[in-house]
Protein backbone atom coordinates (compact mmCIF):
# COMPACT_ATOMS: atom_id res chain seq x y z
CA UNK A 1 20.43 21.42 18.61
CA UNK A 2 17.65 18.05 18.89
CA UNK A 3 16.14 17.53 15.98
CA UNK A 4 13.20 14.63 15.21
CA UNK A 5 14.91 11.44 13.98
CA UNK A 6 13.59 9.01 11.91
CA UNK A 7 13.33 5.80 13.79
CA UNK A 8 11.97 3.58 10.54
CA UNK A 9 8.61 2.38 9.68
CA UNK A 10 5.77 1.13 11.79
CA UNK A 11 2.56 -1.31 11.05
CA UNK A 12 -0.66 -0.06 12.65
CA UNK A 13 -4.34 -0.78 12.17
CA UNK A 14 -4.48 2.37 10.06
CA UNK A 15 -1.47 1.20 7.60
CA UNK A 16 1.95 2.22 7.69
CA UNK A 17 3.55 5.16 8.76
CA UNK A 18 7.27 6.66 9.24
CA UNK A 19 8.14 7.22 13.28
CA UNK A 20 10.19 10.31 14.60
CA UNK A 21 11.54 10.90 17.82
CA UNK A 22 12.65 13.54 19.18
CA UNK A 23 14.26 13.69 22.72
CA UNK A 24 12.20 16.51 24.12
CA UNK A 25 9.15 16.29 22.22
CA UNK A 26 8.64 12.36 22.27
CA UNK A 27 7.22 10.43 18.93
CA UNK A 28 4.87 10.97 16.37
CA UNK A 29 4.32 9.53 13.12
CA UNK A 30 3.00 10.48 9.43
CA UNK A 31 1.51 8.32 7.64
CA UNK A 32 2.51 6.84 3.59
CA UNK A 33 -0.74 6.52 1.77
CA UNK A 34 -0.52 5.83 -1.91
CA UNK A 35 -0.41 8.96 -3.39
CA UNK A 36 1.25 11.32 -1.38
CA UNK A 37 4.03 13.03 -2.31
CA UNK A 38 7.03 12.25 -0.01
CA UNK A 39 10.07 15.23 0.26
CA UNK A 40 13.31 14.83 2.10
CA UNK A 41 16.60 15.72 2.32
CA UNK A 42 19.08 14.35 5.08
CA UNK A 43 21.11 15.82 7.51
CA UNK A 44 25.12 15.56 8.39
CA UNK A 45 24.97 12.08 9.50
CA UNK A 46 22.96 8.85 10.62
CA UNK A 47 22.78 7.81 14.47
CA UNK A 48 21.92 4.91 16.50
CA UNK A 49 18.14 4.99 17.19
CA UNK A 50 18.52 2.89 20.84
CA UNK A 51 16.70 0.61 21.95
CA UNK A 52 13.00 0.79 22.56
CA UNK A 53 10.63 -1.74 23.97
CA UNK A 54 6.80 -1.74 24.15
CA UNK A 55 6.66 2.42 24.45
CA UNK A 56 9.72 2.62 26.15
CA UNK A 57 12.49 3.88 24.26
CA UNK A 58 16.20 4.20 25.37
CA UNK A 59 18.33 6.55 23.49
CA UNK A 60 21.68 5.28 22.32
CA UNK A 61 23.84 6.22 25.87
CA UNK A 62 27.34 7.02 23.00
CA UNK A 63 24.90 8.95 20.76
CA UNK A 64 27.18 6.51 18.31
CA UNK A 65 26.88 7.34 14.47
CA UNK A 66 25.79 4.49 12.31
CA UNK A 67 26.80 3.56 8.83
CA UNK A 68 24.59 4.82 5.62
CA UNK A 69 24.65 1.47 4.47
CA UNK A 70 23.87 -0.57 7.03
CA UNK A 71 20.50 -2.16 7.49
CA UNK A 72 20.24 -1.86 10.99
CA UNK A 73 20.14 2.06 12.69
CA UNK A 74 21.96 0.21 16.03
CA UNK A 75 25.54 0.26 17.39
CA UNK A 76 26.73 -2.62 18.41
CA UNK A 77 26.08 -2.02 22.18
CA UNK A 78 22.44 -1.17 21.99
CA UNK A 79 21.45 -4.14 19.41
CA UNK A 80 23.23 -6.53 21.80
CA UNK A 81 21.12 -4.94 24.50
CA UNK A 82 17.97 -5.41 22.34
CA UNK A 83 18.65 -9.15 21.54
CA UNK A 84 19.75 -9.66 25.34
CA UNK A 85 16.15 -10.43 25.79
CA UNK A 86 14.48 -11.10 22.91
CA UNK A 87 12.05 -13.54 21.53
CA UNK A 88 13.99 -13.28 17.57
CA UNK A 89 17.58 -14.81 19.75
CA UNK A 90 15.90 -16.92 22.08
CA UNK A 91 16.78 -15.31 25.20
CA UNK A 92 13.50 -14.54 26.21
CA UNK A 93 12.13 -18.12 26.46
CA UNK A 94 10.00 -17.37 29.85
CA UNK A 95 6.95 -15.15 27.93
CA UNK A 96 4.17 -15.96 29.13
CA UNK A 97 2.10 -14.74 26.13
CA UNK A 98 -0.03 -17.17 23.43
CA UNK A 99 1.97 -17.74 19.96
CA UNK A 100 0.95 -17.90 16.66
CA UNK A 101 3.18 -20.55 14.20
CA UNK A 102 2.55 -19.34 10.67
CA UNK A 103 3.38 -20.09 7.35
CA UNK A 104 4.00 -17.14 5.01
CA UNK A 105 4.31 -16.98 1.14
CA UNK A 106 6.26 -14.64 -0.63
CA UNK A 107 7.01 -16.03 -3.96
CA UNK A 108 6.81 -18.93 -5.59
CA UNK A 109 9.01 -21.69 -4.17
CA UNK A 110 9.31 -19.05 -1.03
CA UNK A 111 6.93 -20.21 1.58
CA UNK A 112 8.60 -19.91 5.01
CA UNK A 113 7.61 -20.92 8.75
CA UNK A 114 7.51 -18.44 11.78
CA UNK A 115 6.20 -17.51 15.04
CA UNK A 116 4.17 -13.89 16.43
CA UNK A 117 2.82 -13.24 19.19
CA UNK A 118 -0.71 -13.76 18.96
CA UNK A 119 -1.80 -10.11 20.38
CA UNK A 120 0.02 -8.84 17.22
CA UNK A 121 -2.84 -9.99 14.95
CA UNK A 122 -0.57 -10.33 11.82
CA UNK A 123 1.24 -6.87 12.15
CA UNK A 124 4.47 -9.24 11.72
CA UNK A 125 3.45 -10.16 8.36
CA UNK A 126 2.99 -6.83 7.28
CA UNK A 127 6.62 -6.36 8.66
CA UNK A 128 7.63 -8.53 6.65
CA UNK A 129 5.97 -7.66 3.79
CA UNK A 130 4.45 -11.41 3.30
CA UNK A 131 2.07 -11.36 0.25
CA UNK A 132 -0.44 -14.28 1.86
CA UNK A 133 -0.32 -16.77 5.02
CA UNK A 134 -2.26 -18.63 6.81
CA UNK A 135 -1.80 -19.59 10.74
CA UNK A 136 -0.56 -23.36 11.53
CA UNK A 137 -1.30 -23.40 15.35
CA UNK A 138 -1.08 -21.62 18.43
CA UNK A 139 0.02 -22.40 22.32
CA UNK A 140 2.84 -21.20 23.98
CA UNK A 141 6.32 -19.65 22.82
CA UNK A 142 8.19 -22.67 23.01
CA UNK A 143 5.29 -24.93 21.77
CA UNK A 144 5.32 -22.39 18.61
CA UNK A 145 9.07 -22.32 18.38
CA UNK A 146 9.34 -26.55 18.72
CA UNK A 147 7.11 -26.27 15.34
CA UNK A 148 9.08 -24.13 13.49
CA UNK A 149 12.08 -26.02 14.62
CA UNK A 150 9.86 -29.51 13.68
CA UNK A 151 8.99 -27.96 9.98
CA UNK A 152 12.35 -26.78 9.21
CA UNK A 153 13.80 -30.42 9.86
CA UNK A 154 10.83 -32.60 8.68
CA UNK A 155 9.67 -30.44 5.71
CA UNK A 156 12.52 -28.31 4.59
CA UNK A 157 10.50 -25.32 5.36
CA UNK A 158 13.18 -22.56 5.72
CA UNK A 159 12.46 -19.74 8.65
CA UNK A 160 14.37 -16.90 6.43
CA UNK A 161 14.66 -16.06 2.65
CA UNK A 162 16.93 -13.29 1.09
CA UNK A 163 15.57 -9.84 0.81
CA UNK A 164 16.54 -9.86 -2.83
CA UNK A 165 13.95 -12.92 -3.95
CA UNK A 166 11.24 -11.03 -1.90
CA UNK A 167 11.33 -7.73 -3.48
CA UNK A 168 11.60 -9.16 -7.13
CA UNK A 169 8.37 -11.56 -6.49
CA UNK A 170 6.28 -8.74 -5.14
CA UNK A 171 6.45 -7.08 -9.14
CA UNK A 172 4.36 -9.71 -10.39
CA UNK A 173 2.87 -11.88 -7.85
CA UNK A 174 0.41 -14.89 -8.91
CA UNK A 175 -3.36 -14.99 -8.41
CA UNK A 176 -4.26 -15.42 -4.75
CA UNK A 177 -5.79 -18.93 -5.49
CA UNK A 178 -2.62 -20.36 -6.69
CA UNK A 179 -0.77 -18.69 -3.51
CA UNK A 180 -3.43 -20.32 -1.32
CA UNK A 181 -3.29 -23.43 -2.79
CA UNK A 182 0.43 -23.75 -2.25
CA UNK A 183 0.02 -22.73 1.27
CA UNK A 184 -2.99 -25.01 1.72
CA UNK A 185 -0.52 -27.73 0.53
CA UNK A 186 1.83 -27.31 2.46
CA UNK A 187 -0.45 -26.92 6.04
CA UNK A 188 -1.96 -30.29 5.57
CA UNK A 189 1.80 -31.57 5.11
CA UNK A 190 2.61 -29.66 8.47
CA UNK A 191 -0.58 -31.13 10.26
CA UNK A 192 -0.09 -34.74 9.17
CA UNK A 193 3.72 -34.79 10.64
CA UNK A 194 4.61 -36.49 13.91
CA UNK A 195 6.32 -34.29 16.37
CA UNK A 196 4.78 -31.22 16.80
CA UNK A 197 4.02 -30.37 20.55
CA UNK A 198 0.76 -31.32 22.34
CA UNK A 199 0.59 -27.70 24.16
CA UNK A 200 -0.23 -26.33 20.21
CA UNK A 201 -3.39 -25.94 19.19
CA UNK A 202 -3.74 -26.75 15.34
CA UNK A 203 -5.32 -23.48 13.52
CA UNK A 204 -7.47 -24.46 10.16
CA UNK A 205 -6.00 -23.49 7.29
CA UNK A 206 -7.43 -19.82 6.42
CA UNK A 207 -5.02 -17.71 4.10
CA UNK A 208 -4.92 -14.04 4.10
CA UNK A 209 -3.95 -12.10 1.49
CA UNK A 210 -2.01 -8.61 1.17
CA UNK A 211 -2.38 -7.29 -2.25
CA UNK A 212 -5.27 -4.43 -1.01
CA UNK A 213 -2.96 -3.51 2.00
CA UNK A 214 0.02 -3.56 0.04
CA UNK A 215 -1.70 -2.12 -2.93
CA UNK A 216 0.22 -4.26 -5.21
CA UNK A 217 -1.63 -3.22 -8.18
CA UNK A 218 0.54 -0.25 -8.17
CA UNK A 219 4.11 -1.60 -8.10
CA UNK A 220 5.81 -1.40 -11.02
CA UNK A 221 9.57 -3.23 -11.53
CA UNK A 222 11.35 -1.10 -9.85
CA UNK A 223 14.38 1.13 -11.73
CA UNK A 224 16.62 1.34 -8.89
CA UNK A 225 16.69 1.57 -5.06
CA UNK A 226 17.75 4.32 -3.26
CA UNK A 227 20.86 4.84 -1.60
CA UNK A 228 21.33 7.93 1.45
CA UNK A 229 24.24 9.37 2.57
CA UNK A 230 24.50 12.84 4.17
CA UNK A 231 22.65 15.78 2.33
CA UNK A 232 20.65 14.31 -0.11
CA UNK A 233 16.96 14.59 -0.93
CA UNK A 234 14.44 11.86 -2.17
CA UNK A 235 11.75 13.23 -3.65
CA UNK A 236 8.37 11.32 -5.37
CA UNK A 237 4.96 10.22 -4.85
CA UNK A 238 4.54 7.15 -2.54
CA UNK A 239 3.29 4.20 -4.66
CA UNK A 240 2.92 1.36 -2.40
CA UNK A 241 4.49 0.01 1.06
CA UNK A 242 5.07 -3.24 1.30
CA UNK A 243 7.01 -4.35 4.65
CA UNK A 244 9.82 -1.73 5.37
CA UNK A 245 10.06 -0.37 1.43
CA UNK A 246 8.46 2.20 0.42
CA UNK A 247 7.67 2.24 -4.03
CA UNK A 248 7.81 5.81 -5.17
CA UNK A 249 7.41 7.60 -8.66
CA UNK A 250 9.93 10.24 -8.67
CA UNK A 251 9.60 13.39 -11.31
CA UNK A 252 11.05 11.52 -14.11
CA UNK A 253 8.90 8.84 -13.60
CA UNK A 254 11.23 6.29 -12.48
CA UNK A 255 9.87 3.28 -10.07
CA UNK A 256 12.41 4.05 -7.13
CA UNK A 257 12.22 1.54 -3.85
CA UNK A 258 13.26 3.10 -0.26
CA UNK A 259 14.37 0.38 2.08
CA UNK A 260 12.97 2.60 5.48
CA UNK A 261 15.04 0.01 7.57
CA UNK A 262 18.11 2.20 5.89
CA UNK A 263 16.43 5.60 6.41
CA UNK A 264 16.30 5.07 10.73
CA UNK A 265 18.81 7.14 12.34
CA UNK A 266 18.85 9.76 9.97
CA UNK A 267 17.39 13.53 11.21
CA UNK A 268 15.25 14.74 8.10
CA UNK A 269 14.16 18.08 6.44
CA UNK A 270 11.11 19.26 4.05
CA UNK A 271 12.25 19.00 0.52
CA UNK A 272 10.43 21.77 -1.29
CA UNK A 273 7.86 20.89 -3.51
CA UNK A 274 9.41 21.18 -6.86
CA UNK A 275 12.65 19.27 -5.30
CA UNK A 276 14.03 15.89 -7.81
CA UNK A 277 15.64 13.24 -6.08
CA UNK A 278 19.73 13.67 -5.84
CA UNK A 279 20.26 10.73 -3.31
CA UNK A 280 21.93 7.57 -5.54
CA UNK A 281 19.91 5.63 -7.55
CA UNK A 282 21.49 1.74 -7.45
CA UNK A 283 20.51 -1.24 -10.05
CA UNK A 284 17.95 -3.52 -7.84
CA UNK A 285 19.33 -7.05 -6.53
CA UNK A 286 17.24 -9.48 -8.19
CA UNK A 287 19.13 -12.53 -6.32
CA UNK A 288 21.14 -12.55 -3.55
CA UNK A 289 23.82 -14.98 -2.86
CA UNK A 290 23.28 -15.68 0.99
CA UNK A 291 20.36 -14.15 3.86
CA UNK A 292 20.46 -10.88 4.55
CA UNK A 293 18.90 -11.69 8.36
CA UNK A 294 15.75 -12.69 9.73
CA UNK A 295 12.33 -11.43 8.53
């Protein structure tokens, strides 16, 4: 019997919200406001979500069954189809659409350099769960990717950070001014280097901050991150979201974090109301030793 799937978490101009699909009624999505209570349990097993592009989604064609653990909800056949023409691997060099070069911060001594495509309007650094940036310049993909390629070599400006060193800055982030002024820095560094293509337009230095949309003034350090695996429940009040994890109070009033990237695949049931949390409970990572892939 079909049943709706998770298929992860999705940035929209309304905030963030958890996507289903299911494969004869389509996609929906409910959305994670701070203060809502959030009930779950999971079913037998975790699938590959396919591949979907734009609206377009294609299921999984081996209906494969993913690993709780892993951080992606794809096989191996439809992620290689994803990257096969992708923007992220550089295998989809011809896009004709404008690019945004950015500099995000997400700690201190964690500022790193990226590209989005401009009609995004910063949904990728919500994605990401940046906590300020400000654009560097915008032109065409390659013109963006040359800078990030010209920063990371001139500067030292990194184009990935582990997961780890994000999560643990978020708890107690400094004042916006001091974030800006490291970013500010840093842009007039960028600006001043030889190198960067002619094609890119050079964007003022304007930062943009996260804490409202991330409502940052209600994450606490968190107690442990959750871990799924077949019939379990999570059960709590949402918190915050910042980029794919979700902060929850759960009934003993323990700061939980669920990493959504690790809930895709899985088909989900109501919890009942009164339901505690029996999915694994896991000491957080406060460093991690190598990158855990690119955000």
């Amino acid at each position: 019997m079909s049943q709706w799937r998770c298929v992860g978490l999705r940035w929209g101009r309304s905030g963030p919200a958890l996507a289903w699909h299911h494969p004869a009624h389509g996609d929906r999505t409910s959305p994670l406001s701070p203060g809502r209570p959030l009930g779950f349990t999971t079913g037998s097993g975790r699938w590959c979500v396919g591949v979907r592009r734009g609206a377009r989604h294609t299921p999984c064609p081996a209906g494969a069954e993913v690993s709780a653990s892993a951080v992606s909800a794809q096989c191996p056949d439809c992620a290689r189809l994803d990257r096969s023409y992708s923007v992220a691997a550089d295998t989809r060099t011809d896009d004709p659409r404008p690019y945004d070069a950015y500099l995000a911060w997400f700690g201190p001594d964690l500022i790193k350099v990226g590209i989005t495509a401009t009609e995004r309007e910063g949904a990728r650094l919500l994605e990401q769960a940046a906590l300020s940036y400000t654009l560097l310049g915008r032109g065409p993909l390659m013109a963006a990717r040359r800078a990030e390629a010209v920063l990371g070599a001139a500067l030292g400006v990194p184009d990935r950070f582990p997961y780890a060193a994000k999560r643990a800055a978020r708890e107690a982030p400094p004042p916006q001014w001091e974030r800006a002024a490291a970013l500010a820095a840093l842009h007039a560094r960028a600006c001043a280097l030889g190198g960067l293509p002619e094609s890119l337009t050079l964007c003022p230095c304007a930062p943009v901050h996260h804490d409202a949309v991330f409502h940052l003034d209600r994450v606490r350090p968190v107690h442990g991150v959750i871990r799924l695996a077949p019939g379990r429940t999570v059960a709590g009040q949402v918190e915050a979201v910042a980029g794919p994890d979700v902060h929850l109070t759960d009934s003993a009033d323990r700061a939980l974090l669920l990493d959504t990237r690790q809930l895709a695949g899985w088909p989900l049931a109501a919890a009942p109301a009164d339901a505690a949390t029996t999915a694994e409970v896991a000491a957080p990572v406060r460093e991690a030793a190598k990158p855990e892939g690119l955000f």
